[in-house]
Protein backbone atom coordinates (compact mmCIF):
# COMPACT_ATOMS: atom_id res chain seq x y z
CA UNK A 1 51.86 27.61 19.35
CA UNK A 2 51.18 25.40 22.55
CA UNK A 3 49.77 22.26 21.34
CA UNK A 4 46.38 20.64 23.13
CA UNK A 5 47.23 17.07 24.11
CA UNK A 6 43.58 16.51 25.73
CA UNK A 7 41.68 17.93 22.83
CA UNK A 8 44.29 15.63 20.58
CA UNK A 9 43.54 12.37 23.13
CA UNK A 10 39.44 13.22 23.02
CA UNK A 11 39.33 13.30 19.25
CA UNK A 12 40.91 10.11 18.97
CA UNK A 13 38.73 8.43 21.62
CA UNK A 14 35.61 9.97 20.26
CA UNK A 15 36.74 8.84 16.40
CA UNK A 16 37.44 5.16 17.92
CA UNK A 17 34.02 5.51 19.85
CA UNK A 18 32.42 6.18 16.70
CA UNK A 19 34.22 3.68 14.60
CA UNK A 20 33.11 1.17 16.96
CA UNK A 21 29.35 2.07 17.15
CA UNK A 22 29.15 1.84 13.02
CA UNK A 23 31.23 -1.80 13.41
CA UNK A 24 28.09 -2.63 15.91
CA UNK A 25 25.77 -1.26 13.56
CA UNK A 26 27.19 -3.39 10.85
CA UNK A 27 27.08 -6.68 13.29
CA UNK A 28 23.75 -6.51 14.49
CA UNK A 29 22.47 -5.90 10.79
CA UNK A 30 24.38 -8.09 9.29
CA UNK A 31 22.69 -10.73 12.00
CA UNK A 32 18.86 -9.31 11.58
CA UNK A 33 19.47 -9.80 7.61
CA UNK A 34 20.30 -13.45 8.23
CA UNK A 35 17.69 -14.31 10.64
CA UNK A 36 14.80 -12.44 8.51
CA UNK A 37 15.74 -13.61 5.71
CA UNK A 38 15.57 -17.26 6.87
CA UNK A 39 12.15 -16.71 8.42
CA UNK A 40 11.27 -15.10 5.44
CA UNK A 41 12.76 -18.45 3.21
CA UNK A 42 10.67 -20.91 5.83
CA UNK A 43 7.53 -18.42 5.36
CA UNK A 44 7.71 -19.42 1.39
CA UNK A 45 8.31 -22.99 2.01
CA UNK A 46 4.86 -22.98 4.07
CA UNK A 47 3.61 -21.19 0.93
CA UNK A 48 4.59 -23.21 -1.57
CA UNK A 49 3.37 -26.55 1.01
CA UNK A 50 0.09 -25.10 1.29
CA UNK A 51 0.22 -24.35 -2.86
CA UNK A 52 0.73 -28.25 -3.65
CA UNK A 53 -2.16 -29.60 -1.13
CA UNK A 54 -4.10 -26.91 -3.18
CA UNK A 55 -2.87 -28.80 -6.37
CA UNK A 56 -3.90 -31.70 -5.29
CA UNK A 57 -7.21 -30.60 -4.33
CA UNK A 58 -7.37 -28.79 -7.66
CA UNK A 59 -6.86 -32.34 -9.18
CA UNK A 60 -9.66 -33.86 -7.40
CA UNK A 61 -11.99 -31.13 -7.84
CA UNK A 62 -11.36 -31.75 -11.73
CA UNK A 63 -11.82 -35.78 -11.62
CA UNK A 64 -14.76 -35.14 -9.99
CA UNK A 65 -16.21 -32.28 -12.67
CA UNK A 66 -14.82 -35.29 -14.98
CA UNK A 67 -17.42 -37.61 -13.79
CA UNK A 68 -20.14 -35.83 -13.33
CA UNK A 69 -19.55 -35.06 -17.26
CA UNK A 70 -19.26 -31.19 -16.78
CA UNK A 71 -15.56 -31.25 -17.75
CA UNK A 72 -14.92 -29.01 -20.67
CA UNK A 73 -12.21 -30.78 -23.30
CA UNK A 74 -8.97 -29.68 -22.38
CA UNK A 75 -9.32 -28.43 -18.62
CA UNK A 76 -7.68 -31.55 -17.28
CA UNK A 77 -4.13 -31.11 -19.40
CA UNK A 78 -4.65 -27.13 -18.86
CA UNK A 79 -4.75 -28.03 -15.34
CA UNK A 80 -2.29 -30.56 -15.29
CA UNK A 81 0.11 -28.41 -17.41
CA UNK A 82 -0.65 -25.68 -15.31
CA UNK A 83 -0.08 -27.19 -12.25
CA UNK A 84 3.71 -28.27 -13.32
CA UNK A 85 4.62 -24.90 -14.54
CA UNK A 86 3.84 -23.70 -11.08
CA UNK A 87 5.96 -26.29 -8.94
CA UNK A 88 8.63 -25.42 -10.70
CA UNK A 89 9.00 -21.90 -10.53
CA UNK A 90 10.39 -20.36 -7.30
CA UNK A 91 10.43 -17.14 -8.36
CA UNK A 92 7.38 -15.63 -6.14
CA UNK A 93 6.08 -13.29 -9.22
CA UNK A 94 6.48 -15.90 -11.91
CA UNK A 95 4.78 -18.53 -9.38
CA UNK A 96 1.70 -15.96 -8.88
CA UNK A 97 1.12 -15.99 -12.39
CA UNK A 98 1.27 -19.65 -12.61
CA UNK A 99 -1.36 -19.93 -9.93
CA UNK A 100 -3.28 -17.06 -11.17
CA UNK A 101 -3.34 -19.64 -14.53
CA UNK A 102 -5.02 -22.76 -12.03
CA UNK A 103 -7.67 -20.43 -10.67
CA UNK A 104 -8.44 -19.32 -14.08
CA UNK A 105 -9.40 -23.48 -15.29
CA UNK A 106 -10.78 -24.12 -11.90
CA UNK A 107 -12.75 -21.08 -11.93
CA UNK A 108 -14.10 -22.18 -15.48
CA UNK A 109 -14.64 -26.05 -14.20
CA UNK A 110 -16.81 -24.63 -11.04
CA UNK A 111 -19.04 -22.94 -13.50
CA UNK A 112 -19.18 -25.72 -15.89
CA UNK A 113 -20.28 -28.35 -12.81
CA UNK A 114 -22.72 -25.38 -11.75
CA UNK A 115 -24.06 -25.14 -15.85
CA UNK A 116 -25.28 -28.69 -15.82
CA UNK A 117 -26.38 -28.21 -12.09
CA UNK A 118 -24.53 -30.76 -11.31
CA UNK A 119 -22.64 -28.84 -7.98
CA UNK A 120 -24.55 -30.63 -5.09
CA UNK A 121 -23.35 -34.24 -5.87
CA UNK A 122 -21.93 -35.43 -2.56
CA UNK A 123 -18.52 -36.25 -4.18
CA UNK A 124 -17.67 -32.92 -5.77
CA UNK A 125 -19.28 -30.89 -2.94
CA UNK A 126 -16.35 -32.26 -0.96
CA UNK A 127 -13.64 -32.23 -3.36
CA UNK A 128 -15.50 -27.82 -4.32
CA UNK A 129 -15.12 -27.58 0.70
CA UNK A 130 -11.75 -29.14 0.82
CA UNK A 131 -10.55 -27.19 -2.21
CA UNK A 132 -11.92 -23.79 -0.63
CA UNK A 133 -10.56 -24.81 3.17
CA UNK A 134 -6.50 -25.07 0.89
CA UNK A 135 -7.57 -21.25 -0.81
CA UNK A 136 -7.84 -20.33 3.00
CA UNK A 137 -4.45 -22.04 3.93
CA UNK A 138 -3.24 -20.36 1.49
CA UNK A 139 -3.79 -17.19 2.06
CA UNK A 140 -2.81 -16.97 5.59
CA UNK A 141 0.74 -18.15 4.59
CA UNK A 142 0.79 -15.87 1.67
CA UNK A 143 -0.08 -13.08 4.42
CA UNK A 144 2.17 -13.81 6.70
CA UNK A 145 4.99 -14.29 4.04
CA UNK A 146 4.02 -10.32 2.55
CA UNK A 147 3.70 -9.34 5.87
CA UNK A 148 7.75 -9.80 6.24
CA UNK A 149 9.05 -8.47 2.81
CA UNK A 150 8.54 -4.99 3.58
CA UNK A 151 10.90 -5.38 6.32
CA UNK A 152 13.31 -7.29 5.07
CA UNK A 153 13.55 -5.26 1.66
CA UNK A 154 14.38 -2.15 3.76
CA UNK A 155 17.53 -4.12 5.58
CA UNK A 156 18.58 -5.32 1.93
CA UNK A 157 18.53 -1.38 0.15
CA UNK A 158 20.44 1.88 0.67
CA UNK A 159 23.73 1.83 3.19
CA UNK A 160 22.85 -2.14 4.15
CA UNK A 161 22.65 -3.27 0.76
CA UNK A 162 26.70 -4.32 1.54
CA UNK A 163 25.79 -5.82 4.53
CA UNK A 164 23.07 -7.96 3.44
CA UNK A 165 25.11 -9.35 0.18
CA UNK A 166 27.85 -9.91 2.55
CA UNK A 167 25.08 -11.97 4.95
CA UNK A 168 24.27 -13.84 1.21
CA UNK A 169 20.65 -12.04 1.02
CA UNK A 170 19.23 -9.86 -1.68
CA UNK A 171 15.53 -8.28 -1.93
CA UNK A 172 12.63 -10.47 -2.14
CA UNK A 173 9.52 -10.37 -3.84
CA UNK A 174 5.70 -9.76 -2.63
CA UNK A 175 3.50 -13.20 -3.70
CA UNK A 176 0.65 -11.42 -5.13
CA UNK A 177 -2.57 -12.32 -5.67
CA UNK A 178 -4.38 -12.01 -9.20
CA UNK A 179 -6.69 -8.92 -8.36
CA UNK A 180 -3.62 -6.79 -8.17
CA UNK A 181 -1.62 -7.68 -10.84
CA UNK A 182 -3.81 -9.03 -13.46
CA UNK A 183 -2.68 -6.54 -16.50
CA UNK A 184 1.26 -7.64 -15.28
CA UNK A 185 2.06 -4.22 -13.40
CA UNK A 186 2.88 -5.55 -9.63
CA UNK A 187 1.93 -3.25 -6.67
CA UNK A 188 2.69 -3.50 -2.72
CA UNK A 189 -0.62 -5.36 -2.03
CA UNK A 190 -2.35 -3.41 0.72
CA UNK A 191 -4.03 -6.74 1.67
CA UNK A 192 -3.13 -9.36 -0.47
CA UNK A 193 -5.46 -12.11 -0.34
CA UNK A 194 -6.19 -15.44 -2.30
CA UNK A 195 -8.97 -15.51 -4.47
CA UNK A 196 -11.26 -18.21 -3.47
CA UNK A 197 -13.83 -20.04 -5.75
CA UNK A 198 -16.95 -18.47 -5.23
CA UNK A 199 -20.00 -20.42 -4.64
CA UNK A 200 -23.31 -18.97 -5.60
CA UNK A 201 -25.03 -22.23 -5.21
């Protein structure tokens, strides 16, 4: 049987055109796994920045509700307790429901200061605006942080999931906020926003 040298020479340099294309493949996602996943890493630093100015504004907020008298006994440990659990978890789930725990006390504070109608002293009205302008800050960041995870997940699962633990990268989280997750079941927020204080005054 006469033997097919071209046929023989075309498989081989279709099989080594392949071979290359898939070592391409594996490059160029190897190198978008490493370059998301540090834009997603500097997104959650400008969360958790914008998550301690929100502390400290917390803190004010509550020294403020302190001298006006409207501080119930306890809020300014819970707080303060609170407030230390949260800065040092890194873990974005755990952190939400650390943060979910300081809007909880400053929710109850705000309706304390409001109680004893107390909530247009010049002092706390600033601490309550500043307070509300961080909730803001925070959100964006938390958006544009959630907005990349979808992404970055997808690079990180099914025949990359190599390629990104060879790139040092696993699957991140979605930062949540407490509307969608309050009963502890987390869902891919469809717009996953901070919960500001609300002012009825």
């Amino acid at each position: 049987m006469d033997s097919n040298p071209t046929g023989t020479i075309a498989l081989f340099i279709g099989g080594g055109l392949l071979l290359l294309l898939w070592v391409a493949i594996i490059v160029v996602a190897r190198v978008q796994v490493r370059s998301l996943g540090e834009r997603l890493d500097h997104n959650w630093s400008d969360v958790e920045e914008t998550l301690s100015r929100r502390h400290r504004r917390a803190k004010k907020l509550a020294r403020e509700a302190d001298k006006l008298g409207a501080l119930a006994p306890g809020d300014m440990s819970a707080l303060n307790e609170a407030i230390a659990l949260a800065e040092q978890e890194n873990q974005p789930l755990l952190r939400a429901n650390y943060e979910d725990d300081i809007t909880l006390i400053l929710r109850r504070i705000v309706e304390s200061v409001r109680a004893v109608n107390r909530n247009k002293e010049r002092e706390y009205r600033l601490a309550y605006k500043r307070l509300k302008k961080a909730d803001k800050a925070v959100a964006k960041a938390r958006r544009d942080y959630n907005a990349m995870v979808p992404t970055y997940n997808f690079l990180c699962h099914g025949p990359l999931t190599a390629v990104a633990r060879s790139a040092g990268r696993a699957s991140s989280q979605y930062f949540l906020a407490d509307k969608l997750k309050r009963k502890g079941t987390y869902k891919k927020p469809k717009d996953a926003k901070v919960l500001e204080l609300e002012d009825k005054a």
